[in-house]
C-alpha atoms as a PDB file:
ATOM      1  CA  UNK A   1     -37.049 -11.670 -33.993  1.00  0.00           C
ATOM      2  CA  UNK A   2     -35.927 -14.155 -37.272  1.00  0.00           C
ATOM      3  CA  UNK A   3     -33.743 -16.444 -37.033  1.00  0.00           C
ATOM      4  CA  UNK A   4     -30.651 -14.022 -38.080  1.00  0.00           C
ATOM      5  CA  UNK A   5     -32.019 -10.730 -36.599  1.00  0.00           C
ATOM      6  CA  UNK A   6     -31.627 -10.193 -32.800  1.00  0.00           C
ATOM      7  CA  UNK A   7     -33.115  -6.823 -31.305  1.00  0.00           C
ATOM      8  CA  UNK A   8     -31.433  -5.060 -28.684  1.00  0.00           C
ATOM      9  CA  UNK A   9     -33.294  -1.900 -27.232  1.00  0.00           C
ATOM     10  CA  UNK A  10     -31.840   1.213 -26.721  1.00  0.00           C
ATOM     11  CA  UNK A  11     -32.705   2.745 -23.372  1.00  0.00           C
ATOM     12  CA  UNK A  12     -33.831   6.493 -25.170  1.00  0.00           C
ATOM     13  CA  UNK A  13     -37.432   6.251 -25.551  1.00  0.00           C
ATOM     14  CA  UNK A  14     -39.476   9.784 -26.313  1.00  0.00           C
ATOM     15  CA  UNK A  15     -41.849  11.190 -28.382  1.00  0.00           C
ATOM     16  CA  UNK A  16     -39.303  10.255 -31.443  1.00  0.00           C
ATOM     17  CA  UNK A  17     -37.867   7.359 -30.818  1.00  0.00           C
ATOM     18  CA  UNK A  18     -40.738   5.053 -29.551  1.00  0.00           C
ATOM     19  CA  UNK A  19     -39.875   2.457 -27.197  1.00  0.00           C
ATOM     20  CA  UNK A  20     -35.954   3.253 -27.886  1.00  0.00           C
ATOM     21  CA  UNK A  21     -33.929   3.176 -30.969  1.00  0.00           C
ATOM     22  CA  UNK A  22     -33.916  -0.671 -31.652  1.00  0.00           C
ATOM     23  CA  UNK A  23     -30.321  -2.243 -32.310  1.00  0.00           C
ATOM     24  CA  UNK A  24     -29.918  -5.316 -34.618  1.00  0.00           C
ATOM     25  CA  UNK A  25     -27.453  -8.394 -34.057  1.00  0.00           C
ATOM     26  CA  UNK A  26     -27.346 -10.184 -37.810  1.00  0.00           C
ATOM     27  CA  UNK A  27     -25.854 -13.477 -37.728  1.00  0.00           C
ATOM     28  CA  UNK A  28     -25.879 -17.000 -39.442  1.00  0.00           C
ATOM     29  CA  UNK A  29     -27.433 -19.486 -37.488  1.00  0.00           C
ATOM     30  CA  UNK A  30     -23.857 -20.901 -35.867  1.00  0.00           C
ATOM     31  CA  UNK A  31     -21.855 -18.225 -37.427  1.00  0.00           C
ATOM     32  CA  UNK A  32     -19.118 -16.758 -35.454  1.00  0.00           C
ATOM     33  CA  UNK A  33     -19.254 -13.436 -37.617  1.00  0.00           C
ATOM     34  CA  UNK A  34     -21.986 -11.048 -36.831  1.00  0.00           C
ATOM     35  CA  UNK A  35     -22.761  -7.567 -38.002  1.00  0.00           C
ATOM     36  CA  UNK A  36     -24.494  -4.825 -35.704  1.00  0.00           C
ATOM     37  CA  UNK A  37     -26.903  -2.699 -37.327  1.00  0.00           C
ATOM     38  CA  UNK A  38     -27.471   0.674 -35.877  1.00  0.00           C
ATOM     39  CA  UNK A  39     -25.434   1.189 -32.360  1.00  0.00           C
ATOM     40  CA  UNK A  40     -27.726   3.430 -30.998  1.00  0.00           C
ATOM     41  CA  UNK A  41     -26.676   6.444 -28.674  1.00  0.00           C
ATOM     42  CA  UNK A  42     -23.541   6.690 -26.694  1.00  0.00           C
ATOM     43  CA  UNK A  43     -24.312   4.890 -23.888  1.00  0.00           C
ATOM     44  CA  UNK A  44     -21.656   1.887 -22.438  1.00  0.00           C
ATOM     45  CA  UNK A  45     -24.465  -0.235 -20.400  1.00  0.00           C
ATOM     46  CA  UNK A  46     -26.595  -0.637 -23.952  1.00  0.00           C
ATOM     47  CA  UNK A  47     -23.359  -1.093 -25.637  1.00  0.00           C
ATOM     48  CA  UNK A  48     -22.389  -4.019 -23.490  1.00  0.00           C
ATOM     49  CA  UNK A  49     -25.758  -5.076 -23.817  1.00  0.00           C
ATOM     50  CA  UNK A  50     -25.258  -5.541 -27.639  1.00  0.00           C
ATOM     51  CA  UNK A  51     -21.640  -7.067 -26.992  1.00  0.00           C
ATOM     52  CA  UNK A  52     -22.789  -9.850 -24.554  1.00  0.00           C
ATOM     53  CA  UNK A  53     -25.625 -10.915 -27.463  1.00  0.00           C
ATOM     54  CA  UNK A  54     -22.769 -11.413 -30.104  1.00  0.00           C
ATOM     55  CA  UNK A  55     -20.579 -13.116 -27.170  1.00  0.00           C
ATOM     56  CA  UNK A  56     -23.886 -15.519 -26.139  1.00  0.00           C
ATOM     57  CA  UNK A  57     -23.917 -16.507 -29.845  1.00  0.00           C
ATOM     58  CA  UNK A  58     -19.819 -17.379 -29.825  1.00  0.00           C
ATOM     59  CA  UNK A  59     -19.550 -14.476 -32.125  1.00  0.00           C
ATOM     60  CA  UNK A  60     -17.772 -11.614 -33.092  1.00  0.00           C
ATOM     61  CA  UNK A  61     -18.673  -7.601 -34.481  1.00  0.00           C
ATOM     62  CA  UNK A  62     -17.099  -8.445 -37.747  1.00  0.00           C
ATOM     63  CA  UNK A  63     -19.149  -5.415 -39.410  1.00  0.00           C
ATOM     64  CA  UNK A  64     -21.293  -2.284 -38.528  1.00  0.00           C
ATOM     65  CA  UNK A  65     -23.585  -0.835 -40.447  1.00  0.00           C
ATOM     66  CA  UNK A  66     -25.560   2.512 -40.293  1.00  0.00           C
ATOM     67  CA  UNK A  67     -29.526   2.642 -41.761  1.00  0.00           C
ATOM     68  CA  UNK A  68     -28.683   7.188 -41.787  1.00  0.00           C
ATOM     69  CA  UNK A  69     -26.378   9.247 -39.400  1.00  0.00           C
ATOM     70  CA  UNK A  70     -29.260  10.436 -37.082  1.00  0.00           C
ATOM     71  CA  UNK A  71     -27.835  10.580 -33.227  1.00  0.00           C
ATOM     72  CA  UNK A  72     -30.110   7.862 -31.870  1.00  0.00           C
ATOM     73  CA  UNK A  73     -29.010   6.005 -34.285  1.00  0.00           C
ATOM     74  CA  UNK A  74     -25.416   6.509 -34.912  1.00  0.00           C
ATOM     75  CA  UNK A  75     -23.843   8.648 -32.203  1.00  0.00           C
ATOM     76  CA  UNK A  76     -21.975   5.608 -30.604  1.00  0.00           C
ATOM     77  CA  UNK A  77     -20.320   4.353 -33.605  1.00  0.00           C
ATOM     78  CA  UNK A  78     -16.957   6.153 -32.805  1.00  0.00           C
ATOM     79  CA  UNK A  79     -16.795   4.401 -29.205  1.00  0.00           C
ATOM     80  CA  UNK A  80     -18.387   0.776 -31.030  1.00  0.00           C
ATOM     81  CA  UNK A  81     -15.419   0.695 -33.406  1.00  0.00           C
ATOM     82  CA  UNK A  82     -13.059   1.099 -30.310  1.00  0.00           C
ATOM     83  CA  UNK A  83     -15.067  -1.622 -28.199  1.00  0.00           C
ATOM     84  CA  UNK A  84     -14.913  -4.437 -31.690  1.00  0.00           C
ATOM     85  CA  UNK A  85     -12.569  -3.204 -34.052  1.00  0.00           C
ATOM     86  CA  UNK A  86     -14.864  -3.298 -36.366  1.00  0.00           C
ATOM     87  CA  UNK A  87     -15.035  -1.240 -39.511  1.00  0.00           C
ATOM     88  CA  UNK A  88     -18.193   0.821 -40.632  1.00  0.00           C
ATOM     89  CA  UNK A  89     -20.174   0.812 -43.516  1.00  0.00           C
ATOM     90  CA  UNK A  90     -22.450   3.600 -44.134  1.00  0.00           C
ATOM     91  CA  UNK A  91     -23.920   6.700 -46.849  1.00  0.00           C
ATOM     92  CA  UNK A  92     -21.529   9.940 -47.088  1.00  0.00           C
ATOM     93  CA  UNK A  93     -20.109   9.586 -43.937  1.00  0.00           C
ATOM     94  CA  UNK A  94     -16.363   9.034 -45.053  1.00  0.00           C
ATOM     95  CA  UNK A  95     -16.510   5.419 -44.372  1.00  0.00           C
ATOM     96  CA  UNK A  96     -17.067   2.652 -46.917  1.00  0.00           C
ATOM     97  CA  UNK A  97     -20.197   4.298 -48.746  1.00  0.00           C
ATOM     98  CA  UNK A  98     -22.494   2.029 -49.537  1.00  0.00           C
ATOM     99  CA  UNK A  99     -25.070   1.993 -52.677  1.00  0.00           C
ATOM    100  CA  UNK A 100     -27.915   0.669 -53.773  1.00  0.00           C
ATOM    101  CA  UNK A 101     -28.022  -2.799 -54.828  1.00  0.00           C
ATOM    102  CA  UNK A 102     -24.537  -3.433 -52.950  1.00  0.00           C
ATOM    103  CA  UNK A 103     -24.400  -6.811 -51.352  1.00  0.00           C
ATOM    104  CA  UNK A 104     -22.909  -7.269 -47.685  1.00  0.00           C
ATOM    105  CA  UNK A 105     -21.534 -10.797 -47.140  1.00  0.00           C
ATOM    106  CA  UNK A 106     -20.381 -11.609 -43.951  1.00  0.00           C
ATOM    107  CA  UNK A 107     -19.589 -15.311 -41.972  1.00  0.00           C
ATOM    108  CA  UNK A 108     -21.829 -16.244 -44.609  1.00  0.00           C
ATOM    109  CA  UNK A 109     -24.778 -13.734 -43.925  1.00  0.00           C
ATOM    110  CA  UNK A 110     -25.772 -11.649 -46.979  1.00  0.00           C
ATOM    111  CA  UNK A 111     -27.448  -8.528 -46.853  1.00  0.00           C
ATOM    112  CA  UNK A 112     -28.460  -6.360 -50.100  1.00  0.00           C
ATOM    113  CA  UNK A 113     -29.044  -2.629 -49.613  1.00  0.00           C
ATOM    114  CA  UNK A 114     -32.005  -1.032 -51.014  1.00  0.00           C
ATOM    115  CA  UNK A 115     -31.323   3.085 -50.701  1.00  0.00           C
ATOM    116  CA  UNK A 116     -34.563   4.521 -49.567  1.00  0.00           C
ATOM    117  CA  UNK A 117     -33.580   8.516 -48.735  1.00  0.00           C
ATOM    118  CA  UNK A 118     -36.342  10.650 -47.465  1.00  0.00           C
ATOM    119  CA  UNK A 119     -36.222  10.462 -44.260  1.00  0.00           C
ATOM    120  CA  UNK A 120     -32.845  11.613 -44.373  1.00  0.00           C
ATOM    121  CA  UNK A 121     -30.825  11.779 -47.657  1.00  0.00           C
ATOM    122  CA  UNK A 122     -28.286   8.788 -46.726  1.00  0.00           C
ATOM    123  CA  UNK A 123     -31.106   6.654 -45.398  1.00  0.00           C
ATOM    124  CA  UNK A 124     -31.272   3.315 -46.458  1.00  0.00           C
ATOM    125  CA  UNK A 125     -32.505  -0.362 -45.951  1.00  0.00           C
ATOM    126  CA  UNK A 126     -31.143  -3.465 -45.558  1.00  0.00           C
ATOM    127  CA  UNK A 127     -32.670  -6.965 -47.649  1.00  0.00           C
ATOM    128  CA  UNK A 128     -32.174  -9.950 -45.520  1.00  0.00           C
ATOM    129  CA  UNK A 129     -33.539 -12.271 -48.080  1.00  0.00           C
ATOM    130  CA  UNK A 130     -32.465 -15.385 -46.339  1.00  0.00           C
ATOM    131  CA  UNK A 131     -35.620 -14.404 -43.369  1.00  0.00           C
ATOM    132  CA  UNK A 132     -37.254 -12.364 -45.787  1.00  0.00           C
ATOM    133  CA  UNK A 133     -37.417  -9.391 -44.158  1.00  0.00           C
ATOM    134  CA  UNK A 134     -35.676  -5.993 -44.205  1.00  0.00           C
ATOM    135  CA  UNK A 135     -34.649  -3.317 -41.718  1.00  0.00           C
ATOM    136  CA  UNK A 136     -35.996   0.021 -42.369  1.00  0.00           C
ATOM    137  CA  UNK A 137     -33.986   2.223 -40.099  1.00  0.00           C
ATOM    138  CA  UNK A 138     -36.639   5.038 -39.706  1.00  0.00           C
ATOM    139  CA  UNK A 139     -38.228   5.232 -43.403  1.00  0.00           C
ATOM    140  CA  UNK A 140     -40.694   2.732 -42.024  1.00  0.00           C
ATOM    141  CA  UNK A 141     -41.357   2.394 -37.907  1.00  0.00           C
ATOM    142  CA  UNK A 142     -43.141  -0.316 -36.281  1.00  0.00           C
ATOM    143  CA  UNK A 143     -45.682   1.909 -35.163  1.00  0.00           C
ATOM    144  CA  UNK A 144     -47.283   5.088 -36.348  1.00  0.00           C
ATOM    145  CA  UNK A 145     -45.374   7.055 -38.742  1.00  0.00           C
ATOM    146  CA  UNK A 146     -42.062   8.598 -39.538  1.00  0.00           C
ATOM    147  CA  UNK A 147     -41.008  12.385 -40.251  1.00  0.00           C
ATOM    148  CA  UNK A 148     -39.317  13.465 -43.062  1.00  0.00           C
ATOM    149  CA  UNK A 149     -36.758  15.379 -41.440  1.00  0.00           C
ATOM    150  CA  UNK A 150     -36.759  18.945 -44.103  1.00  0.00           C
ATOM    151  CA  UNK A 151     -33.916  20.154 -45.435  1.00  0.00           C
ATOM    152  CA  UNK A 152     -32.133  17.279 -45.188  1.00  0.00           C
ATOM    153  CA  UNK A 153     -34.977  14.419 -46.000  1.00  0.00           C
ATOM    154  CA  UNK A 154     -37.324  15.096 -48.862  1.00  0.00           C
ATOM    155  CA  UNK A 155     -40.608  13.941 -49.829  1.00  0.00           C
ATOM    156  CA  UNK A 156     -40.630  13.153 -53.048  1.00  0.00           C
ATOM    157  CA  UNK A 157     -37.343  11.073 -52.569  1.00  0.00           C
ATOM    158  CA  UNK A 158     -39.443   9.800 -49.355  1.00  0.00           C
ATOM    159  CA  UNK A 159     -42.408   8.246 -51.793  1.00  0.00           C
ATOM    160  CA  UNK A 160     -40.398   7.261 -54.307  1.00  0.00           C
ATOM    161  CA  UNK A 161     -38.471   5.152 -51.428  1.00  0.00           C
ATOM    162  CA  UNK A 162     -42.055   3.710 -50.471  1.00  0.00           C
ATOM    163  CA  UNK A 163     -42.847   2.727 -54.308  1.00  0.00           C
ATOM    164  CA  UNK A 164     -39.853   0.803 -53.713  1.00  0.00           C
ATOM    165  CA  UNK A 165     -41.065  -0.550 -50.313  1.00  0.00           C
ATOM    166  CA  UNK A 166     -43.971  -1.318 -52.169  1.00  0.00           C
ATOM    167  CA  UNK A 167     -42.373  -3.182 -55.239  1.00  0.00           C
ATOM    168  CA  UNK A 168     -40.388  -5.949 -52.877  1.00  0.00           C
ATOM    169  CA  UNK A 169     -43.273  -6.393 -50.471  1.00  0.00           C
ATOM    170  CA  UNK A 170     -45.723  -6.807 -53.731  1.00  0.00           C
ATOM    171  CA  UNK A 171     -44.049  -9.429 -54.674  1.00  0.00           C
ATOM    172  CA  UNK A 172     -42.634 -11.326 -51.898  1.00  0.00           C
ATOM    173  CA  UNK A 173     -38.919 -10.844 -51.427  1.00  0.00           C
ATOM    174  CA  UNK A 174     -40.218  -8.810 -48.323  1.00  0.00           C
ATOM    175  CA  UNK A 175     -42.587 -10.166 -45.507  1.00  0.00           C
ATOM    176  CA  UNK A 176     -41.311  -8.858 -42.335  1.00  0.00           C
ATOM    177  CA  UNK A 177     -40.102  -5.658 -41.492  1.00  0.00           C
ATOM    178  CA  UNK A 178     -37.205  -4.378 -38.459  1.00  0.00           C
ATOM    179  CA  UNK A 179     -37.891  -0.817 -37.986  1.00  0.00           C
ATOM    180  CA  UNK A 180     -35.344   1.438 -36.102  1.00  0.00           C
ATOM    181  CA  UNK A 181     -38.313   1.982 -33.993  1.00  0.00           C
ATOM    182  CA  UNK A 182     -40.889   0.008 -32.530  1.00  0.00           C
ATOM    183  CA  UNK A 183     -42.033  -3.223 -32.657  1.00  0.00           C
ATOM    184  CA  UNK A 184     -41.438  -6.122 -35.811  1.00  0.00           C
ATOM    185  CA  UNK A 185     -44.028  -5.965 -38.186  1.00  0.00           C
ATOM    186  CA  UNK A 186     -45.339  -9.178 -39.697  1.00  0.00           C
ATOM    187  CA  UNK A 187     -47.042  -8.507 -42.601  1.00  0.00           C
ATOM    188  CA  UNK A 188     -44.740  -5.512 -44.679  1.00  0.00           C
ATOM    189  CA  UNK A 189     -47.332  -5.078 -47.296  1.00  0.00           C
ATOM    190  CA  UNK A 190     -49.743  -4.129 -44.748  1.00  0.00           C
ATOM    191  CA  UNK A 191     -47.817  -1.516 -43.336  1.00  0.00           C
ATOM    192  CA  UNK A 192     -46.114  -0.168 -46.831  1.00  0.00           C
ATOM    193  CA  UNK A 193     -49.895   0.269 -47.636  1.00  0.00           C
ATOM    194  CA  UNK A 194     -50.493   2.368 -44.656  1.00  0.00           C
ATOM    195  CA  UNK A 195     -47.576   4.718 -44.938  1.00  0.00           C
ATOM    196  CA  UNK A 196     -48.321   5.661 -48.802  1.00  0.00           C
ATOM    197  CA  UNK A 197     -51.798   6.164 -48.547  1.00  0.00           C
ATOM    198  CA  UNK A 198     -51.080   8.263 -45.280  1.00  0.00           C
ATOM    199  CA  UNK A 199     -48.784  10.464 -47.130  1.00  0.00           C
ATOM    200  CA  UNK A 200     -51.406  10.679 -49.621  1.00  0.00           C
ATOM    201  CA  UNK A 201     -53.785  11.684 -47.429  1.00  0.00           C
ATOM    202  CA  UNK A 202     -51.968  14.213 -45.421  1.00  0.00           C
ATOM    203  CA  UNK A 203     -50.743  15.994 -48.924  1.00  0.00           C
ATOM    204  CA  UNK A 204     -54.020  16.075 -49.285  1.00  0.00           C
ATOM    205  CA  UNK A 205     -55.056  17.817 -46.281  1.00  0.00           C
ATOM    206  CA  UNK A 206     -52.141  20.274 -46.712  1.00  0.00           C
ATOM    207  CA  UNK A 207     -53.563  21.199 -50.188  1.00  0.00           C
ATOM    208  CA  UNK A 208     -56.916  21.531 -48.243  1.00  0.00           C
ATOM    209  CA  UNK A 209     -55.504  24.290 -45.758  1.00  0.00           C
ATOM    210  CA  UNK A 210     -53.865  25.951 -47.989  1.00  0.00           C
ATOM    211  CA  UNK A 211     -56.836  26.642 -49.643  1.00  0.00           C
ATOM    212  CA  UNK A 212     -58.655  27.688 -46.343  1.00  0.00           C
ATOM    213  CA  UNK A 213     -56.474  30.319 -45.415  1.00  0.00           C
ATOM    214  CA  UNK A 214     -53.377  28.793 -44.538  1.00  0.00           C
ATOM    215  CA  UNK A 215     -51.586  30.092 -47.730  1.00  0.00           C
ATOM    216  CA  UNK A 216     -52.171  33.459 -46.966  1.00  0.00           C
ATOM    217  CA  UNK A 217     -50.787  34.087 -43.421  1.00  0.00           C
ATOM    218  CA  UNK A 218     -47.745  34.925 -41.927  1.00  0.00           C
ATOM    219  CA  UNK A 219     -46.258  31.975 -41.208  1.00  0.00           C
ATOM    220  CA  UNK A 220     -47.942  28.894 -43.121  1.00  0.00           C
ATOM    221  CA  UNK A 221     -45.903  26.091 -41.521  1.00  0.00           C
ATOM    222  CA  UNK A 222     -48.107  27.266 -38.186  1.00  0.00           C
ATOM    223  CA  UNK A 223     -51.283  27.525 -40.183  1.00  0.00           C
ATOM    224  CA  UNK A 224     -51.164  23.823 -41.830  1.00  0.00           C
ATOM    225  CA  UNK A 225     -50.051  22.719 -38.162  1.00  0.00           C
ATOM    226  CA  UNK A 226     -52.772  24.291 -36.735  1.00  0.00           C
ATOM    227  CA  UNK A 227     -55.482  22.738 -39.471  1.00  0.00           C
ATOM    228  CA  UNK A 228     -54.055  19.304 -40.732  1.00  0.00           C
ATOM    229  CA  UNK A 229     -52.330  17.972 -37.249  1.00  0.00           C
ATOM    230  CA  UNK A 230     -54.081  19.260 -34.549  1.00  0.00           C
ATOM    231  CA  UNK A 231     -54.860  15.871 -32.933  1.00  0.00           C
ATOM    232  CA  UNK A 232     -50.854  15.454 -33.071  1.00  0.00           C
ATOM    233  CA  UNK A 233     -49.525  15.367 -29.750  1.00  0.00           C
ATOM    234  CA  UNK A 234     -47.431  18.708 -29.183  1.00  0.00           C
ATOM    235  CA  UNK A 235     -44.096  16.666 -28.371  1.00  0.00           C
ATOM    236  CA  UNK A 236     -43.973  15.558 -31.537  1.00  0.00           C
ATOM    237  CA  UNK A 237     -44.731  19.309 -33.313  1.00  0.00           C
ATOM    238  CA  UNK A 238     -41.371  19.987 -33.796  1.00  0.00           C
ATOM    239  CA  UNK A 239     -41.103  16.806 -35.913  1.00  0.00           C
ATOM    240  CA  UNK A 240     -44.673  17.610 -37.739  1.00  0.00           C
ATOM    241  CA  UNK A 241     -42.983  21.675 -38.414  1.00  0.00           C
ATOM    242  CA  UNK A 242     -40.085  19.423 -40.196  1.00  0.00           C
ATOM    243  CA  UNK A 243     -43.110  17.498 -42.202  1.00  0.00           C
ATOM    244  CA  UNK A 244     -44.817  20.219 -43.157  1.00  0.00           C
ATOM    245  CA  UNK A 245     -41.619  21.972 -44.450  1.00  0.00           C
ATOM    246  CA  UNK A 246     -41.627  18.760 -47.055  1.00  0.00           C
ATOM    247  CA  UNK A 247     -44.781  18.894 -47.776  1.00  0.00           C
ATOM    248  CA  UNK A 248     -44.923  22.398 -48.673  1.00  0.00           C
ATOM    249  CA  UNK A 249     -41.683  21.905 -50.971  1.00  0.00           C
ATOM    250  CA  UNK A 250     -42.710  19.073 -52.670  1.00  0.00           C
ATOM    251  CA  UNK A 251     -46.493  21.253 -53.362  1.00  0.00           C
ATOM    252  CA  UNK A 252     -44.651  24.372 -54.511  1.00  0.00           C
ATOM    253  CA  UNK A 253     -42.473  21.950 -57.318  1.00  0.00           C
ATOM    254  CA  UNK A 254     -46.093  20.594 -58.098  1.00  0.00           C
ATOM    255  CA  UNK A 255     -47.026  23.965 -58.981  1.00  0.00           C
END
């Protein structure tokens, strides 16, 4: 995908995860140190998959690191570590925490983390200035948007996390993104754009149905559904109930 990021594609695709949950092979052109980025679910033939990249480069899993602890995205790490040896890096997970602004270096690959919670609370992003681009995890997908997965992900930490977005592809540290989730997008500031004035909008319509009725029935999270994401397939409702839960939160502190 760059010349340091390699993609390797889970084999879970749905309604939530795309195309699959998209595992990333960092490297330094000739390196023999790599780190993996996101294992993916528990599941040995992807695993191997990921393995024989490293191996095809003359490499070794010298690091892993987790964007958030969501399954798709982090439920093989226990069998990984046993597979490389490799230790984990992650947010609140009783590993290595890792904080914003930390740098990563390894076989001469840096990596500076930019902590983006919304999604989740111990989502983050990685800087790979070198390529200029950055892996989102799921705070920013490839395609379509993400959810911000109430109680645990909150909105207003979720737009402050795309003011961020917005500050590093503004000025050109950022060009490319590597979602968790669908395809590489080539122009970040594009799609930064997008998400924030989609949130905007969608607060928007939330206000909007409150105000027609929505406010006042029995359950609201079914009334906003009903009015603001109707055109929303229904396999991804459970994920728009967890939206809506945000969204509602984040009006009710605006109040």
């Amino acid at each position: 995908m760059t010349p340091r990021a390699h993609c390797v594609l889970a084999p879970n695709p749905g309604p939530m995860t795309l195309d699959g949950t998209n595992t990333w092979v960092l490297l330094e052109p000739g390196a023999t140190e790599a780190v993996v980025v996101d294992p993916g679910p528990l599941d040995e033939a992807h695993l191997a998959a990921v393995l024989a990249v490293v191996a095809d480069a003359g490499a070794r899993v010298a690091l892993t690191v987790l964007t958030h602890g969501h399954a798709d995205h982090a439920e093989a790490v226990p069998r990984f570590a046993e597979l490389t040896g490799a230790p984990v890096r992650a947010v609140g997970r009783g590993h290595d925490d890792l904080a914003d602004g930390d740098v990563v270096r390894t076989g001469g690959l840096e990596l500076r983390i930019v902590a983006t919670p919304g999604h989740t609370s111990d989502s983050i992003s990685l800087a790979l200035p070198a390529d200029h681009a950055l892996l989102t995890g799921d705070t920013v997908l490839g395609r379509g948007t993400t959810v911000v997965a109430h109680p645990d992900g909150e909105l207003d930490a979720y737009l402050d996390s795309l003011d961020r977005l917005h500050a590093l592809t503004g000025d050109g540290s950022v060009t490319a993104i590597l979602p968790g989730h669908g395809p590489l997008v080539p122009d970040a500031g594009v799609m930064v754009a997008y998400y924030r004035t989609h949130r905007a909008e969608r607060l928007d319509q939330v206000r909007q149905a409150l105000a027609d009725g929505a406010a006042s029935e029995i359950d609201v999270v079914e009334g906003v559904l009903q009015r603001v994401y109707a055109d929303v397939p229904s396999a991804v409702w459970p994920a728009a109930r967890m939206s809506i839960r945000a969204q509602l939160e984040y009006l009710d502190r605006e109040r």
